[in-house]
Every structure is written in C-alpha cells, then in structure tokens.
PDB file of N, CA and C in Angstrom:
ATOM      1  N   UNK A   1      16.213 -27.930  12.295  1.00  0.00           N
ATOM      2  CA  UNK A   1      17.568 -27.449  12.114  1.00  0.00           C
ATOM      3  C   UNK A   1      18.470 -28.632  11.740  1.00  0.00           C
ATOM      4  N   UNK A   2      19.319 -28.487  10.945  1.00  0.00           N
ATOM      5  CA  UNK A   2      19.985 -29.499  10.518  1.00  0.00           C
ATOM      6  C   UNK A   2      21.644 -28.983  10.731  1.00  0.00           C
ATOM      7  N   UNK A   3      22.603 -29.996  11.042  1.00  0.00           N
ATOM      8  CA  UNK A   3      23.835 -29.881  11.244  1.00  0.00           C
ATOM      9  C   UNK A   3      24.786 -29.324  10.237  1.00  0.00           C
ATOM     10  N   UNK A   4      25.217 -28.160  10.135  1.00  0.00           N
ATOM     11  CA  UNK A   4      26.060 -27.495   8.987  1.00  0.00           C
ATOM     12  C   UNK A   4      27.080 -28.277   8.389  1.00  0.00           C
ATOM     13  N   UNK A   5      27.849 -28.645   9.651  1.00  0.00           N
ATOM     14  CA  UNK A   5      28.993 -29.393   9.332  1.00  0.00           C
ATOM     15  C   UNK A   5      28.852 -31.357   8.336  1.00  0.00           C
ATOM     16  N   UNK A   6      27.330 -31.741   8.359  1.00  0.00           N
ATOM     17  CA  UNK A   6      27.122 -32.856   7.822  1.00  0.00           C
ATOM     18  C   UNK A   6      27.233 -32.267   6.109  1.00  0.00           C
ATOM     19  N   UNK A   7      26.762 -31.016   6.140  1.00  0.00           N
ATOM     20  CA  UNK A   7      26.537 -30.750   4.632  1.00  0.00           C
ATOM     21  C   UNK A   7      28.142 -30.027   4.112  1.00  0.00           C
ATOM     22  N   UNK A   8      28.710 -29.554   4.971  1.00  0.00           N
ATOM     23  CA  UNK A   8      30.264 -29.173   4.532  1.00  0.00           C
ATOM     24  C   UNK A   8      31.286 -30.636   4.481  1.00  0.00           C
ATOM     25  N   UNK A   9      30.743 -31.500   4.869  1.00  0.00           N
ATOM     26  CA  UNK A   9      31.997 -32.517   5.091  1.00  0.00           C
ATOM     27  C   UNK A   9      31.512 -33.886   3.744  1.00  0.00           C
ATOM     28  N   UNK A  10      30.120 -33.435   3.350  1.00  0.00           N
ATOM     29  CA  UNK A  10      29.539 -34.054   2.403  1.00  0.00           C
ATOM     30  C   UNK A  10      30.237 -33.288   1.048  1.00  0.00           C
ATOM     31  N   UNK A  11      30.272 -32.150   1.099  1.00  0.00           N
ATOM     32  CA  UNK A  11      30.811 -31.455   0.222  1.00  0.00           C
ATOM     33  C   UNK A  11      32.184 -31.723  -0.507  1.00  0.00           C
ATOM     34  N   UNK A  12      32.694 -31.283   1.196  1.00  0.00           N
ATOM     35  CA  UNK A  12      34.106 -31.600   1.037  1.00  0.00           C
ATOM     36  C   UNK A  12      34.357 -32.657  -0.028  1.00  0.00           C
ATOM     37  N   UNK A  13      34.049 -34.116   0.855  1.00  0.00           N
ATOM     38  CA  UNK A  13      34.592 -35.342   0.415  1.00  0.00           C
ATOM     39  C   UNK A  13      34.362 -35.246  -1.373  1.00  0.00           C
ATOM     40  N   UNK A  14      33.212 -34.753  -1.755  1.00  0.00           N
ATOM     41  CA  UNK A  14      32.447 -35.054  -2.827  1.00  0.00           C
ATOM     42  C   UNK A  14      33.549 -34.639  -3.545  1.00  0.00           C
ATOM     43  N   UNK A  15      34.174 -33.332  -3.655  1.00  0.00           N
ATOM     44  CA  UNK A  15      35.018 -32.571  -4.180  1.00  0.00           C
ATOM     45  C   UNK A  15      36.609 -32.887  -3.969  1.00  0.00           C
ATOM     46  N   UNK A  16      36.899 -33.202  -3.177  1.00  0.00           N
ATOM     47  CA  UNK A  16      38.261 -33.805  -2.522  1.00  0.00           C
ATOM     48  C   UNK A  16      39.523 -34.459  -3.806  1.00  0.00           C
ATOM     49  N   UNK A  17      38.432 -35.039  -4.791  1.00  0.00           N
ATOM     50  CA  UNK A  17      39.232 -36.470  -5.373  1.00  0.00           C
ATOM     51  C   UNK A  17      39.254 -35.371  -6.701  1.00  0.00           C
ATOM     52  N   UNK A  18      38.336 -34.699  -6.854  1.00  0.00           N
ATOM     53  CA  UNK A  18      38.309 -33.029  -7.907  1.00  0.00           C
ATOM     54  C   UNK A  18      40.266 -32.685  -7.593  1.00  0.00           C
ATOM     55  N   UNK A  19      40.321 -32.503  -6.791  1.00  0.00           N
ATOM     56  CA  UNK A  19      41.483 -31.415  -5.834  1.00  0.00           C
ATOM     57  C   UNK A  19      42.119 -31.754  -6.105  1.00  0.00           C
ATOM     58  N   UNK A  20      42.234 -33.362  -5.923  1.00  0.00           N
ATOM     59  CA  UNK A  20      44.228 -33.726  -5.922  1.00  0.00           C
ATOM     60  C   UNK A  20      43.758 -34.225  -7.337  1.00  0.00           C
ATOM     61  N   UNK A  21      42.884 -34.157  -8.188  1.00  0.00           N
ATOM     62  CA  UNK A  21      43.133 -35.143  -9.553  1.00  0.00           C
ATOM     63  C   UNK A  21      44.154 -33.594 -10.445  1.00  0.00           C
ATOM     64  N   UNK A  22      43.447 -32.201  -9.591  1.00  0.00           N
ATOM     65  CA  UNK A  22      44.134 -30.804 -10.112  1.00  0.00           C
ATOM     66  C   UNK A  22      45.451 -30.619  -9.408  1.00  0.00           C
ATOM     67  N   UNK A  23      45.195 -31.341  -8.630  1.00  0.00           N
ATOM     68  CA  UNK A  23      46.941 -30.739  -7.639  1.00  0.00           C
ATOM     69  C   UNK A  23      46.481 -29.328  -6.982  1.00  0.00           C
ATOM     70  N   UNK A  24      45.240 -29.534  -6.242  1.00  0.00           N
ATOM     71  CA  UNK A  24      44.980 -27.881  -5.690  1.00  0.00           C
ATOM     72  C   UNK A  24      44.437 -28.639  -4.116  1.00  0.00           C
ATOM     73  N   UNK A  25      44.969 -27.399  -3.407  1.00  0.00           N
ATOM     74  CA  UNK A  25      45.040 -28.098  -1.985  1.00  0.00           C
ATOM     75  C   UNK A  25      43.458 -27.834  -1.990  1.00  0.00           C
ATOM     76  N   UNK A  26      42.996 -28.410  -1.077  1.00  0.00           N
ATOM     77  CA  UNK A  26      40.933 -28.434  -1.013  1.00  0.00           C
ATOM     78  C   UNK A  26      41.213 -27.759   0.968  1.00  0.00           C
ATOM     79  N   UNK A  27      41.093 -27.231   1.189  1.00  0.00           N
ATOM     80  CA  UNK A  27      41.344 -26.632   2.632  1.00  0.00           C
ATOM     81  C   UNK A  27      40.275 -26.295   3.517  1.00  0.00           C
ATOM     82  N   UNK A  28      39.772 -26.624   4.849  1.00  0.00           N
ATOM     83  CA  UNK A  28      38.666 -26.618   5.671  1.00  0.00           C
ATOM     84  C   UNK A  28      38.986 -25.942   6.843  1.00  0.00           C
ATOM     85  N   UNK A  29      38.473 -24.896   7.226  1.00  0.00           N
ATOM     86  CA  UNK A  29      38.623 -24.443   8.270  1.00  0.00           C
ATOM     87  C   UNK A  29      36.534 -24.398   9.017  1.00  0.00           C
ATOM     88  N   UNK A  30      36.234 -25.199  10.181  1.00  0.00           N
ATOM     89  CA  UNK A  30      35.189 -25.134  10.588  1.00  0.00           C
ATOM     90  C   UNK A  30      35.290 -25.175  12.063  1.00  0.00           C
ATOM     91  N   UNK A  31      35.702 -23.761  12.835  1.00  0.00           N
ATOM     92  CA  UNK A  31      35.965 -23.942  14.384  1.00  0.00           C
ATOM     93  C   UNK A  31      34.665 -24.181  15.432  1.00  0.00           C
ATOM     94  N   UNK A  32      33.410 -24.180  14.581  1.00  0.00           N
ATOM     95  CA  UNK A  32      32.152 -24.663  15.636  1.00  0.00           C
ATOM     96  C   UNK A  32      30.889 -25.870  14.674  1.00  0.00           C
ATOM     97  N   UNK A  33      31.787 -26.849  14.794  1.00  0.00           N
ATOM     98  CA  UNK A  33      31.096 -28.187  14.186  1.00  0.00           C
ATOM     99  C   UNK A  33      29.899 -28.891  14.613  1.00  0.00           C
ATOM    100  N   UNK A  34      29.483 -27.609  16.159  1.00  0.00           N
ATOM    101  CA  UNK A  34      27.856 -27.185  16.151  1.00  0.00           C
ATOM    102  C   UNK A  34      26.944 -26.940  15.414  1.00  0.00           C
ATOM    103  N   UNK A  35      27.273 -25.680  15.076  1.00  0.00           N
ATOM    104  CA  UNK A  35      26.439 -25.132  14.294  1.00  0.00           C
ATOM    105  C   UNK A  35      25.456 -25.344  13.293  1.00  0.00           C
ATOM    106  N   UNK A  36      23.999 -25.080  13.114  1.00  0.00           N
ATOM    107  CA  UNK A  36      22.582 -25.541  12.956  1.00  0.00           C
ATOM    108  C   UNK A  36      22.204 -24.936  11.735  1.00  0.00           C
ATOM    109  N   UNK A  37      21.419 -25.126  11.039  1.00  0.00           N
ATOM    110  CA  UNK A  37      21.074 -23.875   9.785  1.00  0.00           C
ATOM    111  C   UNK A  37      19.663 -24.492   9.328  1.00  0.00           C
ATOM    112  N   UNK A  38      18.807 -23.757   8.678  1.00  0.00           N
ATOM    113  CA  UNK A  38      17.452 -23.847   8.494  1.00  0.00           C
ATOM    114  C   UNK A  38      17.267 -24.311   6.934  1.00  0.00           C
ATOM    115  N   UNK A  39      18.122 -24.203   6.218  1.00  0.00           N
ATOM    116  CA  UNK A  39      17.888 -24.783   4.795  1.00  0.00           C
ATOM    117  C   UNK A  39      19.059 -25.870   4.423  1.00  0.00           C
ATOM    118  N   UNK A  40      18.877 -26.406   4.652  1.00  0.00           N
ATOM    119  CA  UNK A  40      20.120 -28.152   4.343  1.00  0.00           C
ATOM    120  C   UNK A  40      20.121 -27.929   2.674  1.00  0.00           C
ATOM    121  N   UNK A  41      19.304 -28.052   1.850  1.00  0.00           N
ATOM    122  CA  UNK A  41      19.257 -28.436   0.584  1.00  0.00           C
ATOM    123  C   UNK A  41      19.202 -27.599  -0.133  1.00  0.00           C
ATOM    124  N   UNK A  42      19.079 -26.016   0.324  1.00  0.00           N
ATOM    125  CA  UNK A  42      19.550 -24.739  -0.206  1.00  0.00           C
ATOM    126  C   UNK A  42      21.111 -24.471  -0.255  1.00  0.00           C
ATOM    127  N   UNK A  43      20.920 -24.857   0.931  1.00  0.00           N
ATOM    128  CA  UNK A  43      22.705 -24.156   1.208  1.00  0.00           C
ATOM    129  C   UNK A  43      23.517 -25.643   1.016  1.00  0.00           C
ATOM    130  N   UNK A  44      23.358 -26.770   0.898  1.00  0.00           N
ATOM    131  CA  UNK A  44      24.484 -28.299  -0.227  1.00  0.00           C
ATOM    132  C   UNK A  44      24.308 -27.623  -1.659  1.00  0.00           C
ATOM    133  N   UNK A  45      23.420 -27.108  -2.025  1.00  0.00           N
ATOM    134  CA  UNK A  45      23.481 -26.460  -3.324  1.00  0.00           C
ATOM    135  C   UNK A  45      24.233 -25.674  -3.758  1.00  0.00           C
ATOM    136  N   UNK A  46      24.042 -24.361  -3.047  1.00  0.00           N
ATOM    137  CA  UNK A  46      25.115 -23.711  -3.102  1.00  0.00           C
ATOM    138  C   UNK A  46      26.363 -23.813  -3.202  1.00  0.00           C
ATOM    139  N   UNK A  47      26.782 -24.652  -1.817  1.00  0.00           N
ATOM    140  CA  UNK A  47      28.055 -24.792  -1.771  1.00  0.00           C
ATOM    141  C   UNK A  47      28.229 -25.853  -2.253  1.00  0.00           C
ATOM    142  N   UNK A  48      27.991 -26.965  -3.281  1.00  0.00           N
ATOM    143  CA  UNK A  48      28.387 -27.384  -4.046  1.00  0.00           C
ATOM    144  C   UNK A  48      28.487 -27.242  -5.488  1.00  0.00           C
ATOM    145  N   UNK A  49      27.552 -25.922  -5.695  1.00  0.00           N
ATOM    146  CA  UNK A  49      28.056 -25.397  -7.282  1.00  0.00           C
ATOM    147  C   UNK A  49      29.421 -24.318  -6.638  1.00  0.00           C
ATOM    148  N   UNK A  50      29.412 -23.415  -5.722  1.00  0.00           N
ATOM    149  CA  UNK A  50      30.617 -23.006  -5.486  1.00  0.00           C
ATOM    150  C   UNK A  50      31.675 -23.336  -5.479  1.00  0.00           C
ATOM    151  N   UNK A  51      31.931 -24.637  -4.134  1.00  0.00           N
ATOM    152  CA  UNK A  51      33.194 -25.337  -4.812  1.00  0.00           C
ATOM    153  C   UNK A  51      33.352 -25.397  -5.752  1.00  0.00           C
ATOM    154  N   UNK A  52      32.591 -26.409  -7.132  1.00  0.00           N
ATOM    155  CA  UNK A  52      33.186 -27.015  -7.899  1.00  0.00           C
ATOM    156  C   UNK A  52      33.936 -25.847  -8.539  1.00  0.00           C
ATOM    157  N   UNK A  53      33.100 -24.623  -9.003  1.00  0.00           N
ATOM    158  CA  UNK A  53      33.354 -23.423  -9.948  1.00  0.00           C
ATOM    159  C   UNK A  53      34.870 -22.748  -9.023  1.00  0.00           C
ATOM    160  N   UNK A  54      35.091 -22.965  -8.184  1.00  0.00           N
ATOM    161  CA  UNK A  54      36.179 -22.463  -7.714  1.00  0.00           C
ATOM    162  C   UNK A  54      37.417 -23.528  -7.408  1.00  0.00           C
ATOM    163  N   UNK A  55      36.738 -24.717  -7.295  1.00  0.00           N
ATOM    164  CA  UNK A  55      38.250 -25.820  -8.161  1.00  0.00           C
ATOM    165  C   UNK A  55      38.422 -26.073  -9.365  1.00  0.00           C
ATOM    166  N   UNK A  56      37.563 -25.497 -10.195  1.00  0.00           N
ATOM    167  CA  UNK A  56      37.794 -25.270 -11.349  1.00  0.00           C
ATOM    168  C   UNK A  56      38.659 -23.954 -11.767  1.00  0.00           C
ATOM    169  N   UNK A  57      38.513 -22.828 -11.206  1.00  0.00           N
ATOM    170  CA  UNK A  57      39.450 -21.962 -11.289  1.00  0.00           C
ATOM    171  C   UNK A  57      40.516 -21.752 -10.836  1.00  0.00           C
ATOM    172  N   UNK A  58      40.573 -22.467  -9.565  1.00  0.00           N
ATOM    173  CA  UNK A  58      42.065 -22.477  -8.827  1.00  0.00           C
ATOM    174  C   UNK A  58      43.220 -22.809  -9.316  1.00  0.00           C
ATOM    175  N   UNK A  59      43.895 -22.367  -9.273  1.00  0.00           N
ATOM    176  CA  UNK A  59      46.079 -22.621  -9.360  1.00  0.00           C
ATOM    177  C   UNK A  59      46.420 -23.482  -8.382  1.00  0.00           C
ATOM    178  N   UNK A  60      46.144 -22.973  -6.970  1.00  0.00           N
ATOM    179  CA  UNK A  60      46.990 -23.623  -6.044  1.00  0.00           C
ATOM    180  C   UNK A  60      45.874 -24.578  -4.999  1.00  0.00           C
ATOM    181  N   UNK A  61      44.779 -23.207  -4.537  1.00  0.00           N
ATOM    182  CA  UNK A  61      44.352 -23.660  -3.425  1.00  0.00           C
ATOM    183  C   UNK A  61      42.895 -23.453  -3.407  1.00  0.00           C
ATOM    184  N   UNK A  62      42.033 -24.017  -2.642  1.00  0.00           N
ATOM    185  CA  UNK A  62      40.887 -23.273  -2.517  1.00  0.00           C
ATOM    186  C   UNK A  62      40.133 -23.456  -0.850  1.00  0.00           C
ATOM    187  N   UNK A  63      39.770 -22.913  -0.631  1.00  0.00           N
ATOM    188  CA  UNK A  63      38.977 -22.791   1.131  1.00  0.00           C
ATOM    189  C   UNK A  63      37.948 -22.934   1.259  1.00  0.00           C
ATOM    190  N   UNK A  64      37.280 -23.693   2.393  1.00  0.00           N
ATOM    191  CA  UNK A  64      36.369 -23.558   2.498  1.00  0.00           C
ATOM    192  C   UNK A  64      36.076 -22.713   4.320  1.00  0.00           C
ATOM    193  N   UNK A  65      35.602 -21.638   4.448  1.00  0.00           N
ATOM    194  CA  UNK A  65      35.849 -21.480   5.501  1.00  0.00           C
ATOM    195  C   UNK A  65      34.343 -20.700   6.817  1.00  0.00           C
ATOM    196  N   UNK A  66      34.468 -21.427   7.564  1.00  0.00           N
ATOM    197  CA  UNK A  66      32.615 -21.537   8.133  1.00  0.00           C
ATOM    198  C   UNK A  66      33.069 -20.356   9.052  1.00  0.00           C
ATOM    199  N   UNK A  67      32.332 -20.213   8.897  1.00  0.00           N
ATOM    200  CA  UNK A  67      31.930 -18.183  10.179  1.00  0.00           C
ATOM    201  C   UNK A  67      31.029 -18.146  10.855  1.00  0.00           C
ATOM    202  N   UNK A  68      30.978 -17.002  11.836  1.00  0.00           N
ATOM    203  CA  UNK A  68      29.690 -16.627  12.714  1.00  0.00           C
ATOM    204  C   UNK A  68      28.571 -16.967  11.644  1.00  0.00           C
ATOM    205  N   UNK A  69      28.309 -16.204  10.718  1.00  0.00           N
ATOM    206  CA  UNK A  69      26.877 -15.990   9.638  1.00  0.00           C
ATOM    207  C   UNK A  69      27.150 -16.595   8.257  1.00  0.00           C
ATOM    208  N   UNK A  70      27.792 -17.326   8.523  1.00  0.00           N
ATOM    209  CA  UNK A  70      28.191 -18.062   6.640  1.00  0.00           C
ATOM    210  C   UNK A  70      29.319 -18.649   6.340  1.00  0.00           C
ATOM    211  N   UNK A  71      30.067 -18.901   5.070  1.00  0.00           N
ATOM    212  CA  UNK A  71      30.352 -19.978   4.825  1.00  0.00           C
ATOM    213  C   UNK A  71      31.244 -19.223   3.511  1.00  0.00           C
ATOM    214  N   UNK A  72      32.573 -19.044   3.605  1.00  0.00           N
ATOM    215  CA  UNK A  72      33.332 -18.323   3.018  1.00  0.00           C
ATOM    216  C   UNK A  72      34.242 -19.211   2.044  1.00  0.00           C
ATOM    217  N   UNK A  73      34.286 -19.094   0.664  1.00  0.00           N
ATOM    218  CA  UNK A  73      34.527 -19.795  -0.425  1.00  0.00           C
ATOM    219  C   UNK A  73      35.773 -19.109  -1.066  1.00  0.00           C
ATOM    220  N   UNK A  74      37.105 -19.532  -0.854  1.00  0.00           N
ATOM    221  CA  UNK A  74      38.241 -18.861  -1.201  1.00  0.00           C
ATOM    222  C   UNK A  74      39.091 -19.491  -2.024  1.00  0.00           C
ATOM    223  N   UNK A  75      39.542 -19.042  -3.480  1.00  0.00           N
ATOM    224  CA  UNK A  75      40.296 -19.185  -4.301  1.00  0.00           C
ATOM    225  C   UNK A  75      41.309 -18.830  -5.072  1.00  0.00           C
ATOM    226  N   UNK A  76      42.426 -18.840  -5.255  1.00  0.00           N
ATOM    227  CA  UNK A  76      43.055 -17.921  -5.958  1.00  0.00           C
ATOM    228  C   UNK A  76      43.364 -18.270  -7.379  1.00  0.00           C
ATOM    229  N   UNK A  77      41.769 -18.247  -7.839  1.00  0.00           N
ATOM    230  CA  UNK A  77      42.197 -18.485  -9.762  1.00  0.00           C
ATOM    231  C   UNK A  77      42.199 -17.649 -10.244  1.00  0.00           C
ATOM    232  N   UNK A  78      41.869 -17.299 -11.408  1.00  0.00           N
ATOM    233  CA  UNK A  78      41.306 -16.548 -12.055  1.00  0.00           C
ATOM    234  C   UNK A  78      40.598 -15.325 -11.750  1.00  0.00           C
ATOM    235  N   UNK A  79      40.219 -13.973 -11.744  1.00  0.00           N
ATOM    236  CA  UNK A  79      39.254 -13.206 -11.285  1.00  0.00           C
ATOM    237  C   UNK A  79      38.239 -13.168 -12.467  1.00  0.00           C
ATOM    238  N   UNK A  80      37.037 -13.207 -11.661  1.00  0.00           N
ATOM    239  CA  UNK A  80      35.842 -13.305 -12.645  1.00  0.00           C
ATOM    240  C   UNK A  80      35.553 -11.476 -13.183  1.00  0.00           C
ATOM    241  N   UNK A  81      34.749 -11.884 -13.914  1.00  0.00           N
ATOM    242  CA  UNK A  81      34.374 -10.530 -15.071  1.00  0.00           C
ATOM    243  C   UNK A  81      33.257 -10.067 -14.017  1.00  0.00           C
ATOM    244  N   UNK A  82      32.900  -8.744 -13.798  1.00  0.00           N
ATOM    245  CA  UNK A  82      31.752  -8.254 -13.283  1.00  0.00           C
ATOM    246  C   UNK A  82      30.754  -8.559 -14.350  1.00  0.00           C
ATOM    247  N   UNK A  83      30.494  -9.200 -15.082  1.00  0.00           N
ATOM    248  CA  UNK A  83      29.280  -9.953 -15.294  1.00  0.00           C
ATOM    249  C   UNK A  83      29.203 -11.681 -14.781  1.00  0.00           C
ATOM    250  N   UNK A  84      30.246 -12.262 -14.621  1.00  0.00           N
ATOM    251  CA  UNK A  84      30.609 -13.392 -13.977  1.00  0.00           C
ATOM    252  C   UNK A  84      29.972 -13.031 -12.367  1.00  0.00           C
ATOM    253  N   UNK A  85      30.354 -12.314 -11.156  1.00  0.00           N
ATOM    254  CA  UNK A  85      30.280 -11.804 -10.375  1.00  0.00           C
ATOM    255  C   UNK A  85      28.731 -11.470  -9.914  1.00  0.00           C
ATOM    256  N   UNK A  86      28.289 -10.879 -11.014  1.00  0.00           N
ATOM    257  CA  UNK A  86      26.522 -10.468 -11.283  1.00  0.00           C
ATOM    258  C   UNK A  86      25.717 -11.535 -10.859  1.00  0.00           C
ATOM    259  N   UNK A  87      25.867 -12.601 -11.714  1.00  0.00           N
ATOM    260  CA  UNK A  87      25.456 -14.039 -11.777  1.00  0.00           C
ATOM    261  C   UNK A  87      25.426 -14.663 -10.346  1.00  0.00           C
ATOM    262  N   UNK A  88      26.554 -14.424 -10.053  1.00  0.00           N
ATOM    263  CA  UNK A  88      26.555 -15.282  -8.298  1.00  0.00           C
ATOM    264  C   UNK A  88      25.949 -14.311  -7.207  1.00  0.00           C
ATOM    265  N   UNK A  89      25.932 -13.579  -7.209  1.00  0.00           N
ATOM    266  CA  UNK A  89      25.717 -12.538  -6.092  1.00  0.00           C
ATOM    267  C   UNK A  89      24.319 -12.399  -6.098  1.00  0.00           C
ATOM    268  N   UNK A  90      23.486 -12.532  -4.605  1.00  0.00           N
ATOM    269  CA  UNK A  90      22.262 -12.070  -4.114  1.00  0.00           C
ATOM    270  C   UNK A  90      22.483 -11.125  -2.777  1.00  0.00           C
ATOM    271  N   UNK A  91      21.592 -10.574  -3.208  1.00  0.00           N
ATOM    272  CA  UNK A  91      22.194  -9.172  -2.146  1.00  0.00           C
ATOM    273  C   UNK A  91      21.546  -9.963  -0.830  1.00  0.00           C
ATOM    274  N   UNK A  92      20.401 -10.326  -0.902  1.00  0.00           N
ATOM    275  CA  UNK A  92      20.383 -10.976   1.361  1.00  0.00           C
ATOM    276  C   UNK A  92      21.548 -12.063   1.359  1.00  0.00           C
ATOM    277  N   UNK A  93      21.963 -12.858   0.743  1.00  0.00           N
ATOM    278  CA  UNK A  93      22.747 -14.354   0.773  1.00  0.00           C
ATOM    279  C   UNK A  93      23.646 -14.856   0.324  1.00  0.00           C
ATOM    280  N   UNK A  94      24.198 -13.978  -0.879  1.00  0.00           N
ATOM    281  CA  UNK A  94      25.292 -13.954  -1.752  1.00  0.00           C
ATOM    282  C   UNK A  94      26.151 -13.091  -2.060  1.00  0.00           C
ATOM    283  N   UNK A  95      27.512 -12.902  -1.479  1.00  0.00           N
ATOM    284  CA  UNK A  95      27.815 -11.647  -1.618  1.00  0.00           C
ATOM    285  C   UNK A  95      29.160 -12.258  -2.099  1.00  0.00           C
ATOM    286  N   UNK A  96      30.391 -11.668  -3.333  1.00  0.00           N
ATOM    287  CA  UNK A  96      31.168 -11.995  -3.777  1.00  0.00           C
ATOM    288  C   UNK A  96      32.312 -10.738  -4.335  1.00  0.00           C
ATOM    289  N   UNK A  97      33.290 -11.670  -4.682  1.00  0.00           N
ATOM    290  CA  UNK A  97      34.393 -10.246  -4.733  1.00  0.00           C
ATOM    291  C   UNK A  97      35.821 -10.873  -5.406  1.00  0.00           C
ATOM    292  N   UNK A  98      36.108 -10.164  -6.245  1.00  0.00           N
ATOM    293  CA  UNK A  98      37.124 -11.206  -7.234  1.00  0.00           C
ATOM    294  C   UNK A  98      38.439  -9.783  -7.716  1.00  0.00           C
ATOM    295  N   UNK A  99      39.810 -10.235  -7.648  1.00  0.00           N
ATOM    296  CA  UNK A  99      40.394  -9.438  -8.005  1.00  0.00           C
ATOM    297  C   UNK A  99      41.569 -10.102  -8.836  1.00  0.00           C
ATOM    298  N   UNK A 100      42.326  -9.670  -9.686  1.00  0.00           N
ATOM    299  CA  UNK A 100      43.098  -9.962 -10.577  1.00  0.00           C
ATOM    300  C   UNK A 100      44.449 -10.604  -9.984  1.00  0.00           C
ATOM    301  N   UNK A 101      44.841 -11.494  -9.909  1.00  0.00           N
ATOM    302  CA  UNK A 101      46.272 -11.968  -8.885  1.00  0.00           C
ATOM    303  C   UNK A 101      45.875 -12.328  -7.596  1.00  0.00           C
ATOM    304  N   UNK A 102      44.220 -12.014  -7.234  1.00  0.00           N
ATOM    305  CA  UNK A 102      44.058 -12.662  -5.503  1.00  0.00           C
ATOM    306  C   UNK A 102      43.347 -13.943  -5.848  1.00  0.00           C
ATOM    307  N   UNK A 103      42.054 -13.768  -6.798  1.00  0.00           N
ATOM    308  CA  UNK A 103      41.385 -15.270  -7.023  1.00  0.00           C
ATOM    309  C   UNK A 103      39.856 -14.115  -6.590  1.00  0.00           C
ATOM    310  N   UNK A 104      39.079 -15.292  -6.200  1.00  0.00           N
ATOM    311  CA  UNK A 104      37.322 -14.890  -5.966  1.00  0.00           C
ATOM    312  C   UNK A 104      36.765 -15.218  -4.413  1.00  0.00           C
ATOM    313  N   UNK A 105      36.632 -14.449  -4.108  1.00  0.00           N
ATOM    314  CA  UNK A 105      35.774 -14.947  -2.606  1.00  0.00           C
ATOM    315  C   UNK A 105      34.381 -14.987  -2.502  1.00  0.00           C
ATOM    316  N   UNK A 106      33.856 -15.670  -1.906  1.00  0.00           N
ATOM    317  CA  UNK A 106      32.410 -16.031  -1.905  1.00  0.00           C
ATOM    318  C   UNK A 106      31.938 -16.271  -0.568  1.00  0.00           C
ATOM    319  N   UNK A 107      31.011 -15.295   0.157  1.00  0.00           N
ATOM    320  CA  UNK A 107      30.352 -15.254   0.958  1.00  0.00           C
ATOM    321  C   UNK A 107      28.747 -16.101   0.974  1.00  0.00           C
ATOM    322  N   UNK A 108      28.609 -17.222   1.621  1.00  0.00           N
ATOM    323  CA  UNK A 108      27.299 -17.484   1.169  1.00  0.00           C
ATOM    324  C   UNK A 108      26.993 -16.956   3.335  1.00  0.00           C
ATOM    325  N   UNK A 109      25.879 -16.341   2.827  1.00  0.00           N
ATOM    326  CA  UNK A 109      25.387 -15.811   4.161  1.00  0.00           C
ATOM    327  C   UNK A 109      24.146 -16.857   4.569  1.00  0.00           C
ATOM    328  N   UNK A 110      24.004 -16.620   6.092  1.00  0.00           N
ATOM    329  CA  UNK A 110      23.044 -17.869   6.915  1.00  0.00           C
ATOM    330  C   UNK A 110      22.002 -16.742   7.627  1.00  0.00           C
TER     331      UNK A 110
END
C-alpha cells in the first residue's frame, strides 16, 4: 500500500507553477492524509493527465479534492463534448460529468 497523499502532493507541486503561470487558483482539499491505495503508478497517471487537461481548461480555478473512494477533479472551463467525456470515462474507475457554464468534474474511483 502506498501513501495517497505522497502521489497528490507530487502532483500538486508538479502542476502548481502550470496555475499561477495561467492565473488559475490550483486548490487541495485532502481531510485524511492517511489514506493507502493499491496502485501508486496507475492512479500518478491519472491524476496527472487530469490535472493538466483541466488547467488547461480552466478560467478561474481548479480542485483537487480526495474522498472516502476517490479523488475528485474540479474545474470550471470549458464543458467537454460527449465524445470528449467518452474518452475519459471507465465505468469501474472513471466516472465524469461536464456542463456548459459549470466546467468538468472527474471522479477517479479507488
């Protein structure tokens, strides 16, 4: 088991200097900096093509935000095309949702 929070704060930083070079706040919410997970190099993957694709779309802000079962990716850019949407989404691990004026959310599930 490997420490969640080593691979979110790796993330973070990686992306951070992305954020303010856009002027978009980079935002962390992680209330159990316990928490263990079984694929380290599945899930830095993930959530580092997520971020980037969602500080790339952002206006203002983007989230990163850790949960009971996953790891919630919040933006308010752009809404993607339901073929955009297609692409990211796996039904056990990937679940996503994008609307016109809210931005894209991204569920990566644990």
């Amino acid at each position: 088991m490997y420490r969640l929070s080593a691979i979110i704060e790796e993330v973070f930083r990686k992306y951070l200097p992305l954020a303010e070079k856009r002027k978009v706040a980079l935002n962390l919410d992680f209330p159990d900096v316990t928490k263990r997970i079984e694929w380290p190099s599945r899930v830095r993957g993930l959530l580092d093509t997520l971020v980037e694709a969602a500080l790339r779309r952002a206006k203002k802000s983007v989230s990163i935000v850790v949960e009971k079962n996953g790891v919630r990716i919040v933006d308010d850019g752009e809404a993607l095309t339901p073929a955009e949407l297609a692409e990211i989404r796996e039904p056990d691990h990937i679940a996503a949702k994008s609307r016109v004026g809210f931005g894209t959310e991204v569920l990566v599930k644990f």
